[in-house]
C-alpha atoms as a PDB file:
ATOM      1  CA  UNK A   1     121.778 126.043  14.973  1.00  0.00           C
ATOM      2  CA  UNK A   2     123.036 126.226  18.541  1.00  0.00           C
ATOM      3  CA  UNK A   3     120.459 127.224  21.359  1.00  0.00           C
ATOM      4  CA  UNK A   4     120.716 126.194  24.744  1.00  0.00           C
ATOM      5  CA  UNK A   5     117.397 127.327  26.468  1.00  0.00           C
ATOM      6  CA  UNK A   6     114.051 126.259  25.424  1.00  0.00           C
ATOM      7  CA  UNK A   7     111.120 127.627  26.605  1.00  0.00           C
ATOM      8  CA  UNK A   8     107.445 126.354  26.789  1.00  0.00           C
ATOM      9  CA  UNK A   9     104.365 127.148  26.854  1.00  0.00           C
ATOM     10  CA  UNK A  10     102.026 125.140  28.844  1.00  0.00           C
ATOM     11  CA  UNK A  11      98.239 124.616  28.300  1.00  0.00           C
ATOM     12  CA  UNK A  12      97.943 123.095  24.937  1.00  0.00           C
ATOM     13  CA  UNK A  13     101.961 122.432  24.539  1.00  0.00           C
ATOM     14  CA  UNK A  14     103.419 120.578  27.150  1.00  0.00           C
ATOM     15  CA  UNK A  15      99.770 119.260  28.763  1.00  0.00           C
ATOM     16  CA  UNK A  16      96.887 118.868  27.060  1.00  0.00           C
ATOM     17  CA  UNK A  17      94.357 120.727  29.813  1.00  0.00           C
ATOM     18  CA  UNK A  18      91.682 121.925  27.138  1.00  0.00           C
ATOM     19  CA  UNK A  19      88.958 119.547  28.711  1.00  0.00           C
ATOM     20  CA  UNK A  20      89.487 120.672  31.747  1.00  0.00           C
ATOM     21  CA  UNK A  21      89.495 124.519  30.765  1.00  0.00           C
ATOM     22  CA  UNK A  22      86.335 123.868  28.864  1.00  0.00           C
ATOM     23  CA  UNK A  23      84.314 122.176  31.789  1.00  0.00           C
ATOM     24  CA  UNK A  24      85.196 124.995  34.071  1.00  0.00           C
ATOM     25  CA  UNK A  25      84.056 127.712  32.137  1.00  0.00           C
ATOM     26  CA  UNK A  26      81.285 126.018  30.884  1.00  0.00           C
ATOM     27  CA  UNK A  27      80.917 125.554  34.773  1.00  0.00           C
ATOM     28  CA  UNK A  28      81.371 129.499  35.708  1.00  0.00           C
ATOM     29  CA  UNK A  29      78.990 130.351  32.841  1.00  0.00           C
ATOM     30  CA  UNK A  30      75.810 128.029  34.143  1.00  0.00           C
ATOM     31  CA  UNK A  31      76.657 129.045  37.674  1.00  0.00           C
ATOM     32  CA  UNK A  32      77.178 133.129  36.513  1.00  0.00           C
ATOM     33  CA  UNK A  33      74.866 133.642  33.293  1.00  0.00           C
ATOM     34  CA  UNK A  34      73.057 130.211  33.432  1.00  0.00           C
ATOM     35  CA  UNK A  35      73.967 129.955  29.685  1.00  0.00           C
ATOM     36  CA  UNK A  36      75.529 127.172  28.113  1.00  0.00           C
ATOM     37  CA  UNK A  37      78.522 127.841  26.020  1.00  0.00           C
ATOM     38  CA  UNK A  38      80.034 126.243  23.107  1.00  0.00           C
ATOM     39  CA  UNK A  39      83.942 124.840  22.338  1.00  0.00           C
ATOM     40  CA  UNK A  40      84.376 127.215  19.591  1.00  0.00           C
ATOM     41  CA  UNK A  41      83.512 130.278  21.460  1.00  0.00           C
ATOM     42  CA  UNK A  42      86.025 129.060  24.414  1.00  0.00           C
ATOM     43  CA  UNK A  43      88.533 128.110  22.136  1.00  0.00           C
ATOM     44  CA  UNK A  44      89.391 131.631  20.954  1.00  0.00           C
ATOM     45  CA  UNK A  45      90.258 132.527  24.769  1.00  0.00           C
ATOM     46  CA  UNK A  46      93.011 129.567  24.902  1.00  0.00           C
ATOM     47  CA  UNK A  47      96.151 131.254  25.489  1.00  0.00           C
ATOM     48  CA  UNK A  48      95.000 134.557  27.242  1.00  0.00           C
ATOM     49  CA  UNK A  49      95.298 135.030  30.996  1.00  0.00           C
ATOM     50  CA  UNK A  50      92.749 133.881  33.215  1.00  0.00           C
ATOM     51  CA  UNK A  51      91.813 137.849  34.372  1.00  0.00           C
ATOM     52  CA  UNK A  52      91.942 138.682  30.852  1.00  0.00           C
ATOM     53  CA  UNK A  53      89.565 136.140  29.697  1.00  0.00           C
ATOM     54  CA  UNK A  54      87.399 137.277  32.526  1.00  0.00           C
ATOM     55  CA  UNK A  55      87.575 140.864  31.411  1.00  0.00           C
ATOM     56  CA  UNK A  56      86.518 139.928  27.748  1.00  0.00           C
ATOM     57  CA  UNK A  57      83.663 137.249  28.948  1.00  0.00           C
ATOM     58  CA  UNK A  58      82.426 138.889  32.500  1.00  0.00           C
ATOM     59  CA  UNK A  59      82.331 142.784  31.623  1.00  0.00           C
ATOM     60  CA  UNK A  60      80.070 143.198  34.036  1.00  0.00           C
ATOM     61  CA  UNK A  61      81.426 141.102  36.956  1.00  0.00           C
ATOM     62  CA  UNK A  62      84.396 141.442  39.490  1.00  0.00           C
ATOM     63  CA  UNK A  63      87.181 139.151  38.575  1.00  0.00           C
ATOM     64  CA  UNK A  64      87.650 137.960  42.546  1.00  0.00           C
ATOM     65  CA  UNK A  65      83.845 136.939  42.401  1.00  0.00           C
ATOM     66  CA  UNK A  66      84.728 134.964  38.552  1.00  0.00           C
ATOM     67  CA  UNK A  67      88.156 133.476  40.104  1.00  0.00           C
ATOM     68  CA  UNK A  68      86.204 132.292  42.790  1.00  0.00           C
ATOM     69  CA  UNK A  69      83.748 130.650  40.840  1.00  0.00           C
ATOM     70  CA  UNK A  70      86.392 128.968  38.213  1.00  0.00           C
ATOM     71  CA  UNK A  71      88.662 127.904  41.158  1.00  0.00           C
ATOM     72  CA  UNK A  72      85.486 126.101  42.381  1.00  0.00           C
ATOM     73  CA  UNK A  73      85.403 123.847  39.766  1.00  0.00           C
ATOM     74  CA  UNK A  74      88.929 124.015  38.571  1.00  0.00           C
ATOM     75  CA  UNK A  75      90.095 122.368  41.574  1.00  0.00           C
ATOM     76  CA  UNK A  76      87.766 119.785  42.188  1.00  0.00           C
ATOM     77  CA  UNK A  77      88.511 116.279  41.219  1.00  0.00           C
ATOM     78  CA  UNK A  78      86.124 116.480  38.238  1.00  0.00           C
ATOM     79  CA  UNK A  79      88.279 119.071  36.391  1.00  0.00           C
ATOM     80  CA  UNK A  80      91.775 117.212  36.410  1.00  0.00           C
ATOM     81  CA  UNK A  81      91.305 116.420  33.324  1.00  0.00           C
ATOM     82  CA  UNK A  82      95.231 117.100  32.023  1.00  0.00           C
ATOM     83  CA  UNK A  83      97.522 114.612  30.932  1.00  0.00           C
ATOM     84  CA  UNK A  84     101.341 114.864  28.720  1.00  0.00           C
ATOM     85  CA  UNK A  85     101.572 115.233  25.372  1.00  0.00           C
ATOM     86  CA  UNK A  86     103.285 112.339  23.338  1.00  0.00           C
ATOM     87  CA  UNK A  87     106.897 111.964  24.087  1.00  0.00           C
ATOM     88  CA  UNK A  88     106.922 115.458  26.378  1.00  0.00           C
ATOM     89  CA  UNK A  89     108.055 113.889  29.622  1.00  0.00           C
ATOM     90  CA  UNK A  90     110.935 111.728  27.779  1.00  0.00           C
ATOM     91  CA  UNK A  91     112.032 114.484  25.551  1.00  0.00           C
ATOM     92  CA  UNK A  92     112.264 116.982  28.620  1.00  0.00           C
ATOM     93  CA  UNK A  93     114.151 114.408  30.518  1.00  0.00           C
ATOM     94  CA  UNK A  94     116.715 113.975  27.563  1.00  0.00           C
ATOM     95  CA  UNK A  95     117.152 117.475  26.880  1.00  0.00           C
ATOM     96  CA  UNK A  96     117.859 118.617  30.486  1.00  0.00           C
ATOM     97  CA  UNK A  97     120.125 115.173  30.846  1.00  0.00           C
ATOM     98  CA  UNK A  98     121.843 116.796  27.517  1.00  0.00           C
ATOM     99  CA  UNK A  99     122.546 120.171  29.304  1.00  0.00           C
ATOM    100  CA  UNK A 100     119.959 122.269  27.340  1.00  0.00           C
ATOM    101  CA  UNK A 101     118.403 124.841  30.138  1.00  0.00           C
ATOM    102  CA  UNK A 102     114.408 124.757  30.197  1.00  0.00           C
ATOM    103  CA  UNK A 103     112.039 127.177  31.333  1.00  0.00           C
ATOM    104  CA  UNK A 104     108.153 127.545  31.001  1.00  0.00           C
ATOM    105  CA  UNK A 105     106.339 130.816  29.955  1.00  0.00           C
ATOM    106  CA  UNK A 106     102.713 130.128  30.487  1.00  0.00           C
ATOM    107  CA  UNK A 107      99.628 132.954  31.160  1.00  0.00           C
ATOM    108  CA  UNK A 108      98.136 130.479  33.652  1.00  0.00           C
ATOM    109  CA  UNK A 109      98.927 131.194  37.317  1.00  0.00           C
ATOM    110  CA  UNK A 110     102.324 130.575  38.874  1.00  0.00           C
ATOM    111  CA  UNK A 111     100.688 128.430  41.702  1.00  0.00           C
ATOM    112  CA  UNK A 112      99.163 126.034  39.209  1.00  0.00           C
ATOM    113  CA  UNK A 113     101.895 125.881  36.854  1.00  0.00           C
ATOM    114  CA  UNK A 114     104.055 124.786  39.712  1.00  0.00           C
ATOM    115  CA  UNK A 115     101.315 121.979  40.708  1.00  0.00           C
ATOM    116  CA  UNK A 116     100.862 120.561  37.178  1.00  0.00           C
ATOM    117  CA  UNK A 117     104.729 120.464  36.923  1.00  0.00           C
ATOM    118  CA  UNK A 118     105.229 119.272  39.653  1.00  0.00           C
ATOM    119  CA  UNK A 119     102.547 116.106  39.501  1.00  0.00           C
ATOM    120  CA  UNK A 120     103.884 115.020  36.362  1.00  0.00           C
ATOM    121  CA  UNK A 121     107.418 115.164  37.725  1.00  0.00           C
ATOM    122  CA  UNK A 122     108.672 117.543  35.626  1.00  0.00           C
ATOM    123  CA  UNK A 123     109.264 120.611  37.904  1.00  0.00           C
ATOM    124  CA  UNK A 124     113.106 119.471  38.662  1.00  0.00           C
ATOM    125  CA  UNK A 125     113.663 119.744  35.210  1.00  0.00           C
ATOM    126  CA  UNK A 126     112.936 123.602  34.740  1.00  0.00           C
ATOM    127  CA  UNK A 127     114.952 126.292  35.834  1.00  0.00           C
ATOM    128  CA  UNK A 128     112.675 129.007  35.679  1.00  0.00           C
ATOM    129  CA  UNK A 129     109.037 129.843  35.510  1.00  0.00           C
ATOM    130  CA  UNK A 130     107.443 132.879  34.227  1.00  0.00           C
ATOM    131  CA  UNK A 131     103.731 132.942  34.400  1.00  0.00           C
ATOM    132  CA  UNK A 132     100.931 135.166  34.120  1.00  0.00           C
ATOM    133  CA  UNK A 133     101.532 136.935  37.684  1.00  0.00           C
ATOM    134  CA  UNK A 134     104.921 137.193  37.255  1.00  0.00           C
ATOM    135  CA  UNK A 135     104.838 139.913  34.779  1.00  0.00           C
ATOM    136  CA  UNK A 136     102.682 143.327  33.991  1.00  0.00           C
ATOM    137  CA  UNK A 137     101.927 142.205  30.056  1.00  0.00           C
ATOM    138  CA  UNK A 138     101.239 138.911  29.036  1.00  0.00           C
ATOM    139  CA  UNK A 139     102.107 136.652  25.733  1.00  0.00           C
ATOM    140  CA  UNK A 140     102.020 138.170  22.841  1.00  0.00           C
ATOM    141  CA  UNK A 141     104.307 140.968  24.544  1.00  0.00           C
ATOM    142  CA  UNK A 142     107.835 140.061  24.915  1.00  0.00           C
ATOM    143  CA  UNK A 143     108.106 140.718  28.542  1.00  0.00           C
ATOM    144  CA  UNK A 144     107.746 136.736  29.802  1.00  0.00           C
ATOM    145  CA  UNK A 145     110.147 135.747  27.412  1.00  0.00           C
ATOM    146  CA  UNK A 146     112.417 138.745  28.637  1.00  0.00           C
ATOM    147  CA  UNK A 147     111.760 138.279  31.961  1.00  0.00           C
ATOM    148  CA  UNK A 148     112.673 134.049  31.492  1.00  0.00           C
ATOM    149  CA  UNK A 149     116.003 135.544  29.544  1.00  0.00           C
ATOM    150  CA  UNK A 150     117.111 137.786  31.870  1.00  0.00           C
ATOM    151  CA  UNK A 151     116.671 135.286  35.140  1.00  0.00           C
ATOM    152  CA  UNK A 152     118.361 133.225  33.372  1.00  0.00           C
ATOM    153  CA  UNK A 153     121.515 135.487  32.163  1.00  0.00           C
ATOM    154  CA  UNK A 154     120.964 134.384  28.781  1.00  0.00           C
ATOM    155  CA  UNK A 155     120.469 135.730  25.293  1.00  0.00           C
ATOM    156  CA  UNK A 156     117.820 136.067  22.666  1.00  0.00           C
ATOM    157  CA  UNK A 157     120.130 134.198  20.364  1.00  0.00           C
ATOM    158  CA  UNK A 158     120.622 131.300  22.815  1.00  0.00           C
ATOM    159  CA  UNK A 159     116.737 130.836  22.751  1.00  0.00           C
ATOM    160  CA  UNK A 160     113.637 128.668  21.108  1.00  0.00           C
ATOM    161  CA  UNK A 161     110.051 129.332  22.287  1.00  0.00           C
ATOM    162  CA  UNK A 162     108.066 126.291  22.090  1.00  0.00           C
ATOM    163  CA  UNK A 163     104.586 126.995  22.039  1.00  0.00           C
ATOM    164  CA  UNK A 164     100.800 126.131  19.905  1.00  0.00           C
ATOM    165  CA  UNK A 165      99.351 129.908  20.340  1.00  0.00           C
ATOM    166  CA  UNK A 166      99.113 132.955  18.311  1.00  0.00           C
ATOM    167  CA  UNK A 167     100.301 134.277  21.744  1.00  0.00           C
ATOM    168  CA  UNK A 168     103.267 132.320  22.264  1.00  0.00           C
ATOM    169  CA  UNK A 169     104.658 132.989  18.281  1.00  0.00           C
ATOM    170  CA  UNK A 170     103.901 136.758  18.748  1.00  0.00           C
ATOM    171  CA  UNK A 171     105.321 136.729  22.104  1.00  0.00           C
ATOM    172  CA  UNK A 172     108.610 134.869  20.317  1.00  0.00           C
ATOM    173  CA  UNK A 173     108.454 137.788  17.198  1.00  0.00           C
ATOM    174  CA  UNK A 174     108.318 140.552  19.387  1.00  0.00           C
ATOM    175  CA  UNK A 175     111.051 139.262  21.540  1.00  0.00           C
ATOM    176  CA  UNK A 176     112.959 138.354  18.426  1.00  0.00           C
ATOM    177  CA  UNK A 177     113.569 134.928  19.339  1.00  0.00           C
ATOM    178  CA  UNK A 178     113.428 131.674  17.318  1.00  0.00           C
ATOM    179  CA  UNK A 179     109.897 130.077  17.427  1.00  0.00           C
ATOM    180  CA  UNK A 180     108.579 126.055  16.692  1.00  0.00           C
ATOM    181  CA  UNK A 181     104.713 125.468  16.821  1.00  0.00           C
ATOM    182  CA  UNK A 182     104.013 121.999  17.738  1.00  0.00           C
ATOM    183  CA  UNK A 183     102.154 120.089  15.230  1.00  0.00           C
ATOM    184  CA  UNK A 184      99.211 119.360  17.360  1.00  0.00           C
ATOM    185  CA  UNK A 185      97.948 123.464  17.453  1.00  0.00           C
ATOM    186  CA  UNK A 186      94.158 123.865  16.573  1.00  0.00           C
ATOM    187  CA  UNK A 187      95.647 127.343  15.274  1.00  0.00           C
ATOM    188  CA  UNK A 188      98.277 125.215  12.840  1.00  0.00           C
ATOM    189  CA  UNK A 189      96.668 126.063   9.732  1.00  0.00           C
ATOM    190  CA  UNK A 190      96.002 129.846  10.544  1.00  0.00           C
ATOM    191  CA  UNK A 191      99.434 130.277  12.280  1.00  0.00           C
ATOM    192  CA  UNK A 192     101.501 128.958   9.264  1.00  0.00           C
ATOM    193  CA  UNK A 193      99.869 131.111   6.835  1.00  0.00           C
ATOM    194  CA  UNK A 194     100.239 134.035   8.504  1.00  0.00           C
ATOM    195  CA  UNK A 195     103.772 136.464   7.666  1.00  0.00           C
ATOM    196  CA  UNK A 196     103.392 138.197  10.870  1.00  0.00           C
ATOM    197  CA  UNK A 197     103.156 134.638  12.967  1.00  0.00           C
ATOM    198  CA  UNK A 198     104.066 132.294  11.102  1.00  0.00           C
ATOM    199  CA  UNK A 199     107.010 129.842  13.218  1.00  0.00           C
ATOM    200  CA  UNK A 200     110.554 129.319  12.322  1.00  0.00           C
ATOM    201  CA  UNK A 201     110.064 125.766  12.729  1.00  0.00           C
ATOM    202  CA  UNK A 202     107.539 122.796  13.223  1.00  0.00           C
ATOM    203  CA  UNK A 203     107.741 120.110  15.339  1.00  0.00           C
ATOM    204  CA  UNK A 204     105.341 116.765  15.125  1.00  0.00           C
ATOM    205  CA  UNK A 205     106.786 115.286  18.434  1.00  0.00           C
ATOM    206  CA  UNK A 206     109.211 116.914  21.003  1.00  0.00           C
ATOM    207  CA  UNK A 207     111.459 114.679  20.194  1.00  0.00           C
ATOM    208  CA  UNK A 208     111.483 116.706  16.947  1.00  0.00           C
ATOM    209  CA  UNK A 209     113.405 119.763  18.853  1.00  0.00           C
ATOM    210  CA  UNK A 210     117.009 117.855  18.607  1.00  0.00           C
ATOM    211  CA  UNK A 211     116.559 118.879  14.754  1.00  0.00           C
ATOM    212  CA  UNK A 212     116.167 122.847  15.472  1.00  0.00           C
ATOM    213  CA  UNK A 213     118.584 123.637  18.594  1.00  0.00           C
END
């Protein structure tokens, strides 16, 4: 196979931020509802937009007033809880050292996709962003992956989406691109087993994308 731009996801594939997105909501819903919340209902809003989690979880409030509330804890010190994934800065290094173009689709905001980048040294490395605010539909809908494509000149058979969602494979179907689920997914077992989802490839490490592109 030859492919020259891979594209990846963000929370939960390149960084591991899931402490940190758990602690602020968990935050937001003391602060809003004074409830306490558990991992497993969070985890089934991993992957969706910020305002679209909102939406789903806050029916009843504004999504400034929510924002404002998960900003509050999501940029104190206490919820920088993020941190690489095994072998991601190395293998990113290599591949953009080996000419491969690399992009990152993420539903988080642009701002803080360019500061978590960015802290972990990374953001030289990637020649486009496409997050949540960039776009009018989110992952699963093709549109970031079109939108990475097309500011990039490229085509659909040029890319891989790299990713540990439902949201990024569906967003990789409907655009009609190659997809690899990293190994670490809490949706691994679920993902695989589903014909409408279910990845082109698997990597255990990054290191495992020289075997696919």
């Amino acid at each position: 196979m030859k492919k020259k731009v891979i594209l990846f996801d963000y929370d939960g594939t390149l960084m591991d931020t899931r402490e940190g997105i758990v602690q602020s909501w968990r935050y937001v819903f003391k602060k809003l509802k004074n409830e306490d919340v558990t991992n497993e209902y969070l985890r089934q809003y991993f992957g969706k937009s910020l305002k679209g989690a909102i939406a789903e979880m806050f029916p009843d409030k504004s999504v400034d007033e929510v924002v404002a509330v998960y900003k509050e804890f999501a940029l104190s010190s206490k919820a920088k809880r993020r941190e690489l994934f095994y072998d991601a800065k190395e293998t990113v290094q290599r591949l953009h050292k080996d000419g491969y173009v690399l992009g990152l689709v993420t539903s988080r905001m642009h701002e803080s996709s360019v500061e978590g980048l960015t802290d972990e040294g990374l953001i030289d490395y990637f020649s486009v962003i496409v997050a949540s605010d960039d776009v009018e539909e989110i992952k699963p809908s093709a549109e970031p992956i079109e939108r990475a494509m097309d500011i990039l000149g490229v085509s659909k058979e040029d890319v891989v989406m790299v990713g540990d969602t439902e949201f990024d494979l569906g967003s990789a179907k409907n655009a009609d691109v190659t997809s690899a689920l990293v190994g670490w997914s809490d949706e691994r077992e679920m993902l695989v087993n589903d014909e409408s989802l279910a990845p082109d490839y698997i990597i255990e490490k990054f290191e495992d994308l020289y075997n696919i592109i």
